[in-house]
N, C-alpha and C. Protein backbone atom coordinates (compact mmCIF):
# COMPACT_ATOMS: atom_id res chain seq x y z
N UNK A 1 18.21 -13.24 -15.71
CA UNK A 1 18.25 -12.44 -14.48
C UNK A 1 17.76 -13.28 -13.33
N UNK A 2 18.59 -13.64 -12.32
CA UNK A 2 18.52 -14.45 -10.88
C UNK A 2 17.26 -13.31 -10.31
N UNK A 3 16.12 -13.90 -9.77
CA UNK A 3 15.52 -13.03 -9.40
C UNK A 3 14.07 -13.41 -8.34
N UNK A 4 13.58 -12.38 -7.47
CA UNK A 4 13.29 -12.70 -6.66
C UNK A 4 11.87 -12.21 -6.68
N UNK A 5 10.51 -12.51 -7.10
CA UNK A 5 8.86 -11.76 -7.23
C UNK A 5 9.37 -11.01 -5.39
N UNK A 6 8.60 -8.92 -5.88
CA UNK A 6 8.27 -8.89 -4.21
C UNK A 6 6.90 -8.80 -4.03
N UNK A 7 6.83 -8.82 -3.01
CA UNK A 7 5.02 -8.83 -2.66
C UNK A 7 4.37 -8.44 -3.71
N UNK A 8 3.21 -8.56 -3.70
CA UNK A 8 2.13 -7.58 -4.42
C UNK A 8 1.17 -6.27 -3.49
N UNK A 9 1.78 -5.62 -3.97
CA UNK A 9 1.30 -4.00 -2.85
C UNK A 9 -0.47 -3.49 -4.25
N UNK A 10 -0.90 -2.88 -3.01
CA UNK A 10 -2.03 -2.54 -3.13
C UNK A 10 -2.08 -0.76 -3.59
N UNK A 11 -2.34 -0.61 -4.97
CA UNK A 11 -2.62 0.84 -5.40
C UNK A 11 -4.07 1.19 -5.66
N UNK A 12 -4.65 2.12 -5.18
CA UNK A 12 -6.32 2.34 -5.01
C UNK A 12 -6.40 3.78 -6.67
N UNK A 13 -7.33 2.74 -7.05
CA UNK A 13 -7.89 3.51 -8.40
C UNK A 13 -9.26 3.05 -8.50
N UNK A 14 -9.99 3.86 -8.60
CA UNK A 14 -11.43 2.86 -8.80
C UNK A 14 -11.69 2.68 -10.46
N UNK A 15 -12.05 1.33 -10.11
CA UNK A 15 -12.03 0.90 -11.60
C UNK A 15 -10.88 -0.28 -12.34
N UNK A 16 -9.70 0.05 -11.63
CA UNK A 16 -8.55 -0.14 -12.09
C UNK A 16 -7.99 -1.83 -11.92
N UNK A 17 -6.88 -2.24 -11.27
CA UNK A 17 -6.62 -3.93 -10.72
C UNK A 17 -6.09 -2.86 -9.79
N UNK A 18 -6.11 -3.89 -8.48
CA UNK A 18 -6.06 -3.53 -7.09
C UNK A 18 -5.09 -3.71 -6.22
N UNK A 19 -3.93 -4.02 -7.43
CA UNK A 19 -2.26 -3.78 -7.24
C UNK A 19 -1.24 -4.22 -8.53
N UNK A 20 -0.25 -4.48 -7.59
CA UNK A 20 0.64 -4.67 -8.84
C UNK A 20 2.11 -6.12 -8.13
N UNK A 21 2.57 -6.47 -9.13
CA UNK A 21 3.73 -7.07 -8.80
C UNK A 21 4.89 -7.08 -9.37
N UNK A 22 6.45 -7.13 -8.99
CA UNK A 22 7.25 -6.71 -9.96
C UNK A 22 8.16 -7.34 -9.39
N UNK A 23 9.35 -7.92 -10.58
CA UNK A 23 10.10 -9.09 -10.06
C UNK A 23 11.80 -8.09 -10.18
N UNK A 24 12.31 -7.98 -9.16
CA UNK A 24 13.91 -7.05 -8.92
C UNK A 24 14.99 -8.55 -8.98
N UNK A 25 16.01 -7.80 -9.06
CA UNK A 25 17.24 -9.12 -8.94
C UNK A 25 17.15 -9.42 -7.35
N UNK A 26 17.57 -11.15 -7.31
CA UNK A 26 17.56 -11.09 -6.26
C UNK A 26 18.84 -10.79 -5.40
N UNK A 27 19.56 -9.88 -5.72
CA UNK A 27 20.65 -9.58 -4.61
C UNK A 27 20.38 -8.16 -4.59
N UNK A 28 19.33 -8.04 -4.72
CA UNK A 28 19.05 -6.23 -4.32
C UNK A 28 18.12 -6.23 -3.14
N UNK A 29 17.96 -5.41 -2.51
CA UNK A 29 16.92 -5.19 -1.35
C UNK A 29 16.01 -4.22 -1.21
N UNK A 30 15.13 -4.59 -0.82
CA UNK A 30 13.79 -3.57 -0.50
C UNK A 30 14.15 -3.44 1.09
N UNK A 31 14.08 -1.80 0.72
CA UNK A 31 14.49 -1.07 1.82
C UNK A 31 13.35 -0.28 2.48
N UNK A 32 13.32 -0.01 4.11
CA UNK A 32 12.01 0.58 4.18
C UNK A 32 12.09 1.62 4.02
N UNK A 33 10.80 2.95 3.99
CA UNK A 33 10.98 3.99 3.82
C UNK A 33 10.81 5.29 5.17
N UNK A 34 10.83 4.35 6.14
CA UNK A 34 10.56 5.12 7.25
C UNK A 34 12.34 5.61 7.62
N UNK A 35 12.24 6.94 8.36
CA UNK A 35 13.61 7.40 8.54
C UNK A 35 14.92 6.67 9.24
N UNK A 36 14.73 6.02 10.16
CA UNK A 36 15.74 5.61 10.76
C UNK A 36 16.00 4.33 10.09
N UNK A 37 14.52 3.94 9.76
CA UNK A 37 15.10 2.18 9.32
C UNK A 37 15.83 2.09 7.67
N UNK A 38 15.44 3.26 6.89
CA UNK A 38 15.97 3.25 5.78
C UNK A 38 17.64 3.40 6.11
N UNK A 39 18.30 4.47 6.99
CA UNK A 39 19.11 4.97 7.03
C UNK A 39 20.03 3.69 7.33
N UNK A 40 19.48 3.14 8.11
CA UNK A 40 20.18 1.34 8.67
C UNK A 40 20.32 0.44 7.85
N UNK A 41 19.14 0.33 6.85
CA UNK A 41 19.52 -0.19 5.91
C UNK A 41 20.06 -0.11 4.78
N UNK A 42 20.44 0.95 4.35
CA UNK A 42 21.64 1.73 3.83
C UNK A 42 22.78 1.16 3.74
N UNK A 43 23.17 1.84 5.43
CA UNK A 43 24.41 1.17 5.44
C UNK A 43 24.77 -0.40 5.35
N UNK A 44 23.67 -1.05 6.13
CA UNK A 44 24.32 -2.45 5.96
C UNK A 44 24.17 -3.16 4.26
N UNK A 45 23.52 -2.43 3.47
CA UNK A 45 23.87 -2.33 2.16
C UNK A 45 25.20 -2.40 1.49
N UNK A 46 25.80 -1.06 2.28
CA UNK A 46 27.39 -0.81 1.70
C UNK A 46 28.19 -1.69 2.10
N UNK A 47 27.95 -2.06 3.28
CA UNK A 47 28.99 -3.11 4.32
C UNK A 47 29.11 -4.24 3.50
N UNK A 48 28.06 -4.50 3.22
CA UNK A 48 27.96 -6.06 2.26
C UNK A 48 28.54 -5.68 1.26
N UNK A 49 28.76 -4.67 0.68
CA UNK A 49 28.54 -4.39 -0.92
C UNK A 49 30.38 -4.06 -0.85
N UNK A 50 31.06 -3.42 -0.21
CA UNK A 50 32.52 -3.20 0.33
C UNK A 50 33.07 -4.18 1.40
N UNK A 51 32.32 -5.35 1.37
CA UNK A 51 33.29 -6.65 2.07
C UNK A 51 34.50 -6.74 1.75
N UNK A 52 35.93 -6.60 2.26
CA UNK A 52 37.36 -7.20 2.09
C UNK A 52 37.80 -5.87 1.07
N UNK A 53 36.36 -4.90 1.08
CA UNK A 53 37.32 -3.51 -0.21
C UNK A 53 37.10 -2.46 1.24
N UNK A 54 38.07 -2.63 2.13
CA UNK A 54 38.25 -1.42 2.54
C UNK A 54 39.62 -0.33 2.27
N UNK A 55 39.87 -0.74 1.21
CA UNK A 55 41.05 0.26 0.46
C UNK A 55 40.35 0.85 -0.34
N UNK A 56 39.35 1.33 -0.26
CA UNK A 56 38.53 2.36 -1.06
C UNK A 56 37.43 3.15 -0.19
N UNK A 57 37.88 3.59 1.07
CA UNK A 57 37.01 4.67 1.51
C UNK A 57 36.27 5.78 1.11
N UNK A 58 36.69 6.21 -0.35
CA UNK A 58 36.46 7.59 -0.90
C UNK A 58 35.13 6.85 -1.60
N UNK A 59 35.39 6.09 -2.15
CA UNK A 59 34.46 5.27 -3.33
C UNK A 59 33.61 5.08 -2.25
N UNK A 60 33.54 4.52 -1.11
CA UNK A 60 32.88 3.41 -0.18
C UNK A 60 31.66 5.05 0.31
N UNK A 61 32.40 6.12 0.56
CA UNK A 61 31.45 6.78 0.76
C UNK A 61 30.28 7.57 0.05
N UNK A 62 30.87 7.85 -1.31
CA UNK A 62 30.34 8.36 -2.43
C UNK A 62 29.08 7.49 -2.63
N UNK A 63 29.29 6.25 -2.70
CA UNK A 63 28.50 4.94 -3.10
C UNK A 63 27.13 5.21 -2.01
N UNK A 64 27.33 5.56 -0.32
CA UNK A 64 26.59 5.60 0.83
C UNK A 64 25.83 6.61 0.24
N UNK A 65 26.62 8.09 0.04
CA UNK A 65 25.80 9.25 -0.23
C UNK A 65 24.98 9.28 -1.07
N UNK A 66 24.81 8.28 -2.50
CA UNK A 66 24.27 8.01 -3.44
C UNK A 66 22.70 7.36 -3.35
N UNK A 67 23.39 6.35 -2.50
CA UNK A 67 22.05 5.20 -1.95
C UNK A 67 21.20 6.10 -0.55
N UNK A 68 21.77 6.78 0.37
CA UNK A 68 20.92 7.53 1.20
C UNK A 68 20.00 9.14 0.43
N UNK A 69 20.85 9.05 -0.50
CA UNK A 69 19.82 10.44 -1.41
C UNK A 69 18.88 9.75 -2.00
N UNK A 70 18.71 8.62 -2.67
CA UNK A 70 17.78 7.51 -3.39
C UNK A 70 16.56 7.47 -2.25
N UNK A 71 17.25 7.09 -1.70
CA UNK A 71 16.39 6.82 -0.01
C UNK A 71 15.38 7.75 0.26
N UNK A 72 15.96 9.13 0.54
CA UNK A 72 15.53 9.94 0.96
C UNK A 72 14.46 10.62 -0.14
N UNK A 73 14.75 10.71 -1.53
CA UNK A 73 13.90 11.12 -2.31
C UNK A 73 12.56 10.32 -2.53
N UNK A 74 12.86 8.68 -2.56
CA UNK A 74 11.72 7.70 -2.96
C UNK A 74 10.85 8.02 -1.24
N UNK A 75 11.19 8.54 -0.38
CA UNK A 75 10.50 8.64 0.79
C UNK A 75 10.02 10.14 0.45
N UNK A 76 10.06 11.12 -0.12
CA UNK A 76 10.04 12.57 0.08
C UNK A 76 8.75 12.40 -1.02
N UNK A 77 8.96 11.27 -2.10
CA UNK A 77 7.59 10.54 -3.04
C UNK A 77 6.57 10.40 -2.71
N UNK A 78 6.20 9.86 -1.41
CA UNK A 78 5.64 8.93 -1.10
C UNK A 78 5.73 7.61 -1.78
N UNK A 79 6.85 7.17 -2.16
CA UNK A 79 6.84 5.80 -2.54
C UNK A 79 6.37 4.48 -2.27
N UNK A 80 6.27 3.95 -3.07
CA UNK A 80 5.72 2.55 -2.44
C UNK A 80 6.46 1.50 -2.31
N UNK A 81 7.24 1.28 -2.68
CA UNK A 81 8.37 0.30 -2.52
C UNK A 81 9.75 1.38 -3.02
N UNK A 82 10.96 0.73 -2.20
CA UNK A 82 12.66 1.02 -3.11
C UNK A 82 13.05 0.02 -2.97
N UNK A 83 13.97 -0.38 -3.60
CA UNK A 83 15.10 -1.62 -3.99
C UNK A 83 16.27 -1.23 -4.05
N UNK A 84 17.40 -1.03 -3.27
CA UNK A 84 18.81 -0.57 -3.65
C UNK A 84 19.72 -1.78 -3.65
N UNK A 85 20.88 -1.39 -4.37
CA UNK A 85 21.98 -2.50 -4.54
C UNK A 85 23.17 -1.79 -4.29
N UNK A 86 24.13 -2.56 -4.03
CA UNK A 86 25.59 -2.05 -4.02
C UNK A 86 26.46 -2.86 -4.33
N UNK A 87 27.01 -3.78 -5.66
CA UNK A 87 27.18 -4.85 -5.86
C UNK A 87 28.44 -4.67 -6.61
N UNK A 88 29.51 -5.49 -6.44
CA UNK A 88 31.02 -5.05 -7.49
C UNK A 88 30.50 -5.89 -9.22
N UNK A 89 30.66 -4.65 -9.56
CA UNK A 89 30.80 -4.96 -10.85
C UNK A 89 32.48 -4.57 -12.01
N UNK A 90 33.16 -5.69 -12.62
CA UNK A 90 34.41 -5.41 -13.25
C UNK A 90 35.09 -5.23 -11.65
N UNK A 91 34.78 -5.08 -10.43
CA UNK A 91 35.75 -4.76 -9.26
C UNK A 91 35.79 -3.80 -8.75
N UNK A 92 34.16 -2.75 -9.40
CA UNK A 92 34.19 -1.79 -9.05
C UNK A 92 32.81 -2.07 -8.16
N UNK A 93 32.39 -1.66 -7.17
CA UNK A 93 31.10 -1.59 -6.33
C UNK A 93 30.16 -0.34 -7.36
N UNK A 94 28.95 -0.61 -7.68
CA UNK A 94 28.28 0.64 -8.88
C UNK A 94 26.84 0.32 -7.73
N UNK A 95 26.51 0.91 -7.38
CA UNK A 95 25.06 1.72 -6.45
C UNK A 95 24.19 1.78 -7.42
N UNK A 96 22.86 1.17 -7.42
CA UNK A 96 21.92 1.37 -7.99
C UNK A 96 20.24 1.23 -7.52
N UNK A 97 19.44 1.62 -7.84
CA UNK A 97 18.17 1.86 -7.15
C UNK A 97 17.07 2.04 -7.78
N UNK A 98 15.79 1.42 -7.62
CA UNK A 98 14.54 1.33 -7.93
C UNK A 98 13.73 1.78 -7.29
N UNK A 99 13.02 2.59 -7.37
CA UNK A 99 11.85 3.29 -6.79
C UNK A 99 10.12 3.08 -7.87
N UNK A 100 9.05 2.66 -7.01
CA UNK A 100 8.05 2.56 -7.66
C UNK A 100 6.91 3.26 -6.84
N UNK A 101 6.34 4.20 -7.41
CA UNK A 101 5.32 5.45 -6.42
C UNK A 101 4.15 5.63 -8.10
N UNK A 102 3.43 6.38 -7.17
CA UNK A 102 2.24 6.55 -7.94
C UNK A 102 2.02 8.23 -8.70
N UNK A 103 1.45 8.45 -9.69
CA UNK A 103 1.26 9.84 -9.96
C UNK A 103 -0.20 9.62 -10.53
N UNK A 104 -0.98 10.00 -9.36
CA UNK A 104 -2.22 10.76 -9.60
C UNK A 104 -2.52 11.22 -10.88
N UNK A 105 -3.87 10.67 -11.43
CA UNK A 105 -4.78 11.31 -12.43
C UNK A 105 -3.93 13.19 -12.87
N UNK A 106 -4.64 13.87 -11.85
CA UNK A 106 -4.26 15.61 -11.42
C UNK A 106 -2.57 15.76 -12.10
N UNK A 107 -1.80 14.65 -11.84
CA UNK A 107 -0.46 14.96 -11.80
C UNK A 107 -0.24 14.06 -13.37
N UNK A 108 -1.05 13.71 -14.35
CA UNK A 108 -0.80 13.19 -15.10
C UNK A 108 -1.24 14.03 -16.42
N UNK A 109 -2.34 14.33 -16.17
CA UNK A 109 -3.19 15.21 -17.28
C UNK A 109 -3.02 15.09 -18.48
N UNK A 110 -2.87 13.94 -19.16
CA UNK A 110 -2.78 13.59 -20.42
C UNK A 110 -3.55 11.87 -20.75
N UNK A 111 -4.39 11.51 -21.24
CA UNK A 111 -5.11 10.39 -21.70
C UNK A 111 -4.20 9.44 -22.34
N UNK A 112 -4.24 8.23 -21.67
CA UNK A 112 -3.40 7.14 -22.31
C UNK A 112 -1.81 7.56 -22.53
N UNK A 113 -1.00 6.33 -22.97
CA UNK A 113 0.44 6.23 -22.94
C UNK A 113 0.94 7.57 -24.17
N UNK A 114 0.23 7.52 -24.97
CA UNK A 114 0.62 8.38 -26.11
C UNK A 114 0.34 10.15 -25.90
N UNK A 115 -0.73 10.27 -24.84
CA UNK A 115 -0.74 11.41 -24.67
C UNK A 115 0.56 11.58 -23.40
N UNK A 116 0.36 11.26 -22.63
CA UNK A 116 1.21 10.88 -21.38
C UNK A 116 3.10 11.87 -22.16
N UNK A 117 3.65 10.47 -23.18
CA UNK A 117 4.37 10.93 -23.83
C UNK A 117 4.50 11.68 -24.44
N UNK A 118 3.42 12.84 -25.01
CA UNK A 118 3.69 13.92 -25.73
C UNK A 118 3.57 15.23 -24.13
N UNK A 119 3.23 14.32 -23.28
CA UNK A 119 3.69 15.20 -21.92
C UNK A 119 5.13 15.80 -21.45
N UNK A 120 5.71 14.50 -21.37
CA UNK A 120 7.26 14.34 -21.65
C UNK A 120 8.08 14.92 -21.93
N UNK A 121 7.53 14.63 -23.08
CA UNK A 121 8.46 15.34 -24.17
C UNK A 121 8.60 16.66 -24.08
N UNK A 122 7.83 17.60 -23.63
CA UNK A 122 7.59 19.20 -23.46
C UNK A 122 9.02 19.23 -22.56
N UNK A 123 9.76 19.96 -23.60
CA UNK A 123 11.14 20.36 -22.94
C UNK A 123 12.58 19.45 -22.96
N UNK A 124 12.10 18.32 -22.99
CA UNK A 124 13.29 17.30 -23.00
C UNK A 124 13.51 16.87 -24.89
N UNK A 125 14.40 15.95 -24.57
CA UNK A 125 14.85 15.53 -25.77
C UNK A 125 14.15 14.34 -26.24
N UNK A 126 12.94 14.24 -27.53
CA UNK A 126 12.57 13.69 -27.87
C UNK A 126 12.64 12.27 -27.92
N UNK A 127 13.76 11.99 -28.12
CA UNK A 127 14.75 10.55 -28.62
C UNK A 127 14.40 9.96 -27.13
N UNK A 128 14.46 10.70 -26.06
CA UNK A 128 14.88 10.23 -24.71
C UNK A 128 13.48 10.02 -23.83
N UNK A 129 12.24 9.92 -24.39
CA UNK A 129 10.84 9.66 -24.65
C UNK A 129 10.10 8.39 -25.55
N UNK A 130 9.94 7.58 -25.21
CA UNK A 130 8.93 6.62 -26.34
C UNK A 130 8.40 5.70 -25.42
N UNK A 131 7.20 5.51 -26.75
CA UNK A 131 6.05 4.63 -26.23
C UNK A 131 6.61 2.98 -26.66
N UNK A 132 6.71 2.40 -24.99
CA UNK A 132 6.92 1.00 -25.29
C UNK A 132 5.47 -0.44 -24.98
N UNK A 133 5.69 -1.44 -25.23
CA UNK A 133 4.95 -2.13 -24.94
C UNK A 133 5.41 -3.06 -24.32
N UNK A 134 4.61 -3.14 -22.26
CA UNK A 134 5.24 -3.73 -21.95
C UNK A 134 3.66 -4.43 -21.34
N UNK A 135 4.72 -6.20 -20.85
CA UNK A 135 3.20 -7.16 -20.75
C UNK A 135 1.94 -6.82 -19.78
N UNK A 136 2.50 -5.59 -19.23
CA UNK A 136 1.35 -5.32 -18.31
C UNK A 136 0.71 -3.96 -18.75
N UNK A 137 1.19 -3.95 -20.47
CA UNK A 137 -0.07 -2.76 -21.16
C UNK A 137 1.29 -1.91 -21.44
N UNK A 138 0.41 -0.70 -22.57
CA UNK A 138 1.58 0.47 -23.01
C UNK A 138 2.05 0.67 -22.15
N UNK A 139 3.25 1.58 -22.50
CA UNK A 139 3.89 2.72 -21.20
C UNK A 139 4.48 3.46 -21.83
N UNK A 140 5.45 4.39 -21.44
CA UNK A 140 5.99 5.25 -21.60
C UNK A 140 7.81 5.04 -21.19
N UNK A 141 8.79 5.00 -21.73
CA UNK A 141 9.73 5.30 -21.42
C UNK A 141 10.89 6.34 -21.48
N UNK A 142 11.30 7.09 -20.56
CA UNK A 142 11.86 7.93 -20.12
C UNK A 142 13.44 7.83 -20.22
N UNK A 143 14.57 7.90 -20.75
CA UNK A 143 15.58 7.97 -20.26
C UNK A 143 16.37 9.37 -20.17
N UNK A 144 17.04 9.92 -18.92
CA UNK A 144 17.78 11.01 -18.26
C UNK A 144 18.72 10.65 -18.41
N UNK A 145 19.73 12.05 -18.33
CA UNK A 145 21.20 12.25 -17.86
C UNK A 145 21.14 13.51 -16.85
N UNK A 146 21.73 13.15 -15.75
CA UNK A 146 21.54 14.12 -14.80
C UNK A 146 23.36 14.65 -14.03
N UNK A 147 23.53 15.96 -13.96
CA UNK A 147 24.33 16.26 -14.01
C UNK A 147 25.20 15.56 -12.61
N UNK A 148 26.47 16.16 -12.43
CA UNK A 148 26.98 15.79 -10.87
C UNK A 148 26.41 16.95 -9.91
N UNK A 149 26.04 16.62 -8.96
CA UNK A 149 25.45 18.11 -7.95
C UNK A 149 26.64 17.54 -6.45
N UNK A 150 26.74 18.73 -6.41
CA UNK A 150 27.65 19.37 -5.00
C UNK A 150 27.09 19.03 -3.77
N UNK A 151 27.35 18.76 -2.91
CA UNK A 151 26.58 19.09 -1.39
C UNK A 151 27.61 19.16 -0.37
N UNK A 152 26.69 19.79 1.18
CA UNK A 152 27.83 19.53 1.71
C UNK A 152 28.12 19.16 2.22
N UNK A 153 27.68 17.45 2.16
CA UNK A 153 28.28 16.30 2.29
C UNK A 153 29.35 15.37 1.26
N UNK A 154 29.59 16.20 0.37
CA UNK A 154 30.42 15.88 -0.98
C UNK A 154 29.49 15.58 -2.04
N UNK A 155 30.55 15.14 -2.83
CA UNK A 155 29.73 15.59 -4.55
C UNK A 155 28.92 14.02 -4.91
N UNK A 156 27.80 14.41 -5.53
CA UNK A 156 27.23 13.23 -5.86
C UNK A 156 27.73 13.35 -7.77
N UNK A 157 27.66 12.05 -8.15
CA UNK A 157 27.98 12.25 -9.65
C UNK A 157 26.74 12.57 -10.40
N UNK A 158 27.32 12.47 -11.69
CA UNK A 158 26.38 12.49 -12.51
C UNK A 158 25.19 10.82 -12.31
N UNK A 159 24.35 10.76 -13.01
CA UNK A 159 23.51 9.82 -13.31
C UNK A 159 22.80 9.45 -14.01
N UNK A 160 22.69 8.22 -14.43
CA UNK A 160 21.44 7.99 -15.27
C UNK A 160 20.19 7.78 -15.09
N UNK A 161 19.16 8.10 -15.09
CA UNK A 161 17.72 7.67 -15.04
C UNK A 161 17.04 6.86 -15.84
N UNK A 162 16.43 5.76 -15.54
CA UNK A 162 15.42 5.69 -16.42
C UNK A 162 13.58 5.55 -16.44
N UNK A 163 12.77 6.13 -16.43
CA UNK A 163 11.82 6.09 -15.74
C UNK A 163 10.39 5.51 -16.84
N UNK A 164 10.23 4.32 -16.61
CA UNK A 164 8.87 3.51 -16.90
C UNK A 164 7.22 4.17 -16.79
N UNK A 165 6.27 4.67 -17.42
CA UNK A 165 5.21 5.15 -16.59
C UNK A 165 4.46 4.43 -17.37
N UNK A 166 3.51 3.78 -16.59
CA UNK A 166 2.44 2.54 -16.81
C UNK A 166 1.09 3.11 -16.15
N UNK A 167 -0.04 2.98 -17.51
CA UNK A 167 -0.97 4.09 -16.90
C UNK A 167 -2.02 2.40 -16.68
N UNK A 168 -2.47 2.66 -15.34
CA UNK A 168 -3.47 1.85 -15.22
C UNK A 168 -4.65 1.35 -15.41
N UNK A 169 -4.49 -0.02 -16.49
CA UNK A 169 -5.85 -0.14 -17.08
C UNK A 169 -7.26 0.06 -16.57
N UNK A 170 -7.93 0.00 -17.48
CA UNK A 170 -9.36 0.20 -17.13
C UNK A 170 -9.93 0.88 -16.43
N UNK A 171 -8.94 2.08 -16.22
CA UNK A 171 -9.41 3.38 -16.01
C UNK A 171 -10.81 3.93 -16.95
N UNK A 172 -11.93 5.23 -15.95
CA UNK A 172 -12.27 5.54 -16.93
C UNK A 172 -11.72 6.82 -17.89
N UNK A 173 -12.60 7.18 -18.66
CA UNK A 173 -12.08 8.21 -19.80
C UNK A 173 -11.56 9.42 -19.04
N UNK A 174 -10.17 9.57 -19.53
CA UNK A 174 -9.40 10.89 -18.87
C UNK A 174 -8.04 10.56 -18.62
N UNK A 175 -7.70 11.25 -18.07
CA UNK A 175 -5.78 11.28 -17.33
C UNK A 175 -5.67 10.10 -16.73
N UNK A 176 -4.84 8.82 -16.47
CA UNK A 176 -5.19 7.77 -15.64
C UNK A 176 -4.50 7.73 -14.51
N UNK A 177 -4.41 7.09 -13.47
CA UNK A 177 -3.43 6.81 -12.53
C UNK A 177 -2.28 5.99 -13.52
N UNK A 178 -1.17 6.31 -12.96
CA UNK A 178 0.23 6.03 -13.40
C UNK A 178 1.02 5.53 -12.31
N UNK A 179 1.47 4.38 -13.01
CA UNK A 179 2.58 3.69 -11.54
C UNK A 179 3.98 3.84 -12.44
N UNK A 180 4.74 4.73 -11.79
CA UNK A 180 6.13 4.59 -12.17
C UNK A 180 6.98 4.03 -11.34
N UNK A 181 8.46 3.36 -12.61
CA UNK A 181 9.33 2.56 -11.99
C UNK A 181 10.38 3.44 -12.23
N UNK A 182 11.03 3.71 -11.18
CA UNK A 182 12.15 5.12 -11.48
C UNK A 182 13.80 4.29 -11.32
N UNK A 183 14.48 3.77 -12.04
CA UNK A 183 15.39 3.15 -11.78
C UNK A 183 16.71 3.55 -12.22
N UNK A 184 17.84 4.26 -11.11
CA UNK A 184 19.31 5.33 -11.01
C UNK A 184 20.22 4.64 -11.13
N UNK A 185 21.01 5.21 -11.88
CA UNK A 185 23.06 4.00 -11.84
C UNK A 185 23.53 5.57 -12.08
N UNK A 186 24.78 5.55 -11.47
CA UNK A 186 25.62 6.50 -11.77
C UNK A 186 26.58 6.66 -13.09
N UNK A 187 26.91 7.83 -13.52
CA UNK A 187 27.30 7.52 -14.98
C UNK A 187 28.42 6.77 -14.78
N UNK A 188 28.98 5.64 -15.56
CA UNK A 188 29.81 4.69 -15.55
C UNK A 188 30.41 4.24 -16.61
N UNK A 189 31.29 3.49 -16.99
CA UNK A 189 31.39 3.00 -18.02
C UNK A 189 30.49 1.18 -18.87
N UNK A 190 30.20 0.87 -17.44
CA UNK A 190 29.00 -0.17 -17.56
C UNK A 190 27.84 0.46 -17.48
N UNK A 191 27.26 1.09 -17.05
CA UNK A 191 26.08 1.96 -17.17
C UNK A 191 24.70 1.45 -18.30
N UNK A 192 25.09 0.97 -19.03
CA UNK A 192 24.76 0.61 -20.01
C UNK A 192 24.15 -0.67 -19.87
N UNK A 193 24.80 -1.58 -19.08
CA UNK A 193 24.33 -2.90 -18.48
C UNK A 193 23.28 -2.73 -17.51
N UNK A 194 23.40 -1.72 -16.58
CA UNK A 194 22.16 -1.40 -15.64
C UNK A 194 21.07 -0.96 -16.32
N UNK A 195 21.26 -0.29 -17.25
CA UNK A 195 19.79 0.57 -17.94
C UNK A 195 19.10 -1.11 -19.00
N UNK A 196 20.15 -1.98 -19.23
CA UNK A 196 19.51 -3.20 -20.13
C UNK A 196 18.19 -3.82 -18.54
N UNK A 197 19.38 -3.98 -17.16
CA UNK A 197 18.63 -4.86 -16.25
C UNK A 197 16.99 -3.94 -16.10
N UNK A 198 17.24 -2.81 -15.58
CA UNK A 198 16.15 -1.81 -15.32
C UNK A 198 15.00 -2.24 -16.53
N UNK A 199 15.22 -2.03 -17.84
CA UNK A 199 14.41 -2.41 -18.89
C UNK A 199 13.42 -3.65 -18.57
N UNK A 200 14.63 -4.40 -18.29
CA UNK A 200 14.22 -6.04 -17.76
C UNK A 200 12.92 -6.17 -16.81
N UNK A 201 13.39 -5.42 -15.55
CA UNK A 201 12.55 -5.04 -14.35
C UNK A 201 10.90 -5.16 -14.99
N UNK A 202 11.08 -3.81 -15.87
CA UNK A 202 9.94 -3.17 -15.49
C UNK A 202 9.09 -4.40 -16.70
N UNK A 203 9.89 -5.59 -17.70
CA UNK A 203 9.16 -6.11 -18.40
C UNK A 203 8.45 -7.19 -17.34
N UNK A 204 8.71 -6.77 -16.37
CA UNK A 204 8.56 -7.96 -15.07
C UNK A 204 6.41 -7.93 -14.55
N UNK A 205 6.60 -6.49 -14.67
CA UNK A 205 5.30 -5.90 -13.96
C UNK A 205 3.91 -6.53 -14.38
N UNK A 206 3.36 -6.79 -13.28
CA UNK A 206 1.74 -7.91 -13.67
C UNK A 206 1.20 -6.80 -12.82
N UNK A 207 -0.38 -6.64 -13.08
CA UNK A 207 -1.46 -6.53 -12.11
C UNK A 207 -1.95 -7.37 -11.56
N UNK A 208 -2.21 -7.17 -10.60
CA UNK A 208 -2.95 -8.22 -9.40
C UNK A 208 -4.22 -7.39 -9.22
């Protein structure tokens, strides 16, 4: 994976390491999360990403609506970083996105990776839950299927999720702070290749 370390951002836990770092491909971008500048950078996302494909307007917009809902949710988070892409893959342009935000102790309520995951699991499909080991300590991995939803700005598709939760060491005894890596592809027939890179990502993650 061609790839690019981004900063190291600062997450406040007392007790804990006093950030984190995580290495994305480098033809993806960290986008800001403030309103107008995300929305700008959006588009000049797609522009790049639909160079010389403007015989696909329908696609070209679907792809926008995809990456500005990403946008808008990792901001509605309070997120701490997003990363979006819009890159042809097989000749097709496939939209994809990384979001990394924090969930509070309060919002975790389960001790360590193994309790965490029997959190999870309440309601979803087991299989689509497990405890992995990644170099920056247990975690938890998550994988979704999320339906197509309507709007009325047109239809967004279905999607895949996959979501990383890494509880932060050296916490003390209790629920810990959790940094999740929330990373979306639309259902596809490569799909499958994005959820390998995403995996990749999150084996990326150091504390600082």
């Amino acid at each position: 994976m061609t790839a690019a370390p981004a900063p190291a951002t600062a997450v406040t836990a007392p007790g804990t390491p006093s950030g984190y770092a995580v290495t994305v491909p480098a033809a993806w971008d960290r986008v800001p999360l403030d309103d107008g500048a995300r929305e700008r950078a959006v588009r000049r996302i797609v522009a790049r990403g639909f160079a010389g494909r403007d015989d696909r307007p329908l696609l070209r917009a679907a792809v926008e609506r995809e990456l500005l809902s990403a946008a808008a949710e990792a901001a509605s988070r309070g997120g701490l970083e997003l990363h979006l892409a819009a890159r042809p893959v097989a000749g097709v342009v496939v939209p994809a996105s990384l979001l990394v935000h924090v969930l509070p102790p309060e919002a975790v309520g389960a001790p360590g990776a193994a309790g965490l995951a029997a959190a999870l699991t309440t309601g979803a499909d087991p299989a689509a839950v497990t405890v992995v080991e990644l170099p920056a300590g247990p975690a938890v991995r998550r994988r979704r299927t999320l339906p197509a939803v309507a709007g009325e700005d047109g239809a967004r598709p279905g999607s895949v999720v996959v979501d990383h939760f890494v509880p932060l060491p050296g916490a003390a005894a209790g629920p810990p702070t959790v940094l999740v890596l929330t990373g979306s592809t639309p259902r596809v027939p490569w799909e499958e290749g994005v959820v390998v890179l995403l995996d990749a990502v999150a084996r990326t993650l150091r504390w600082t």
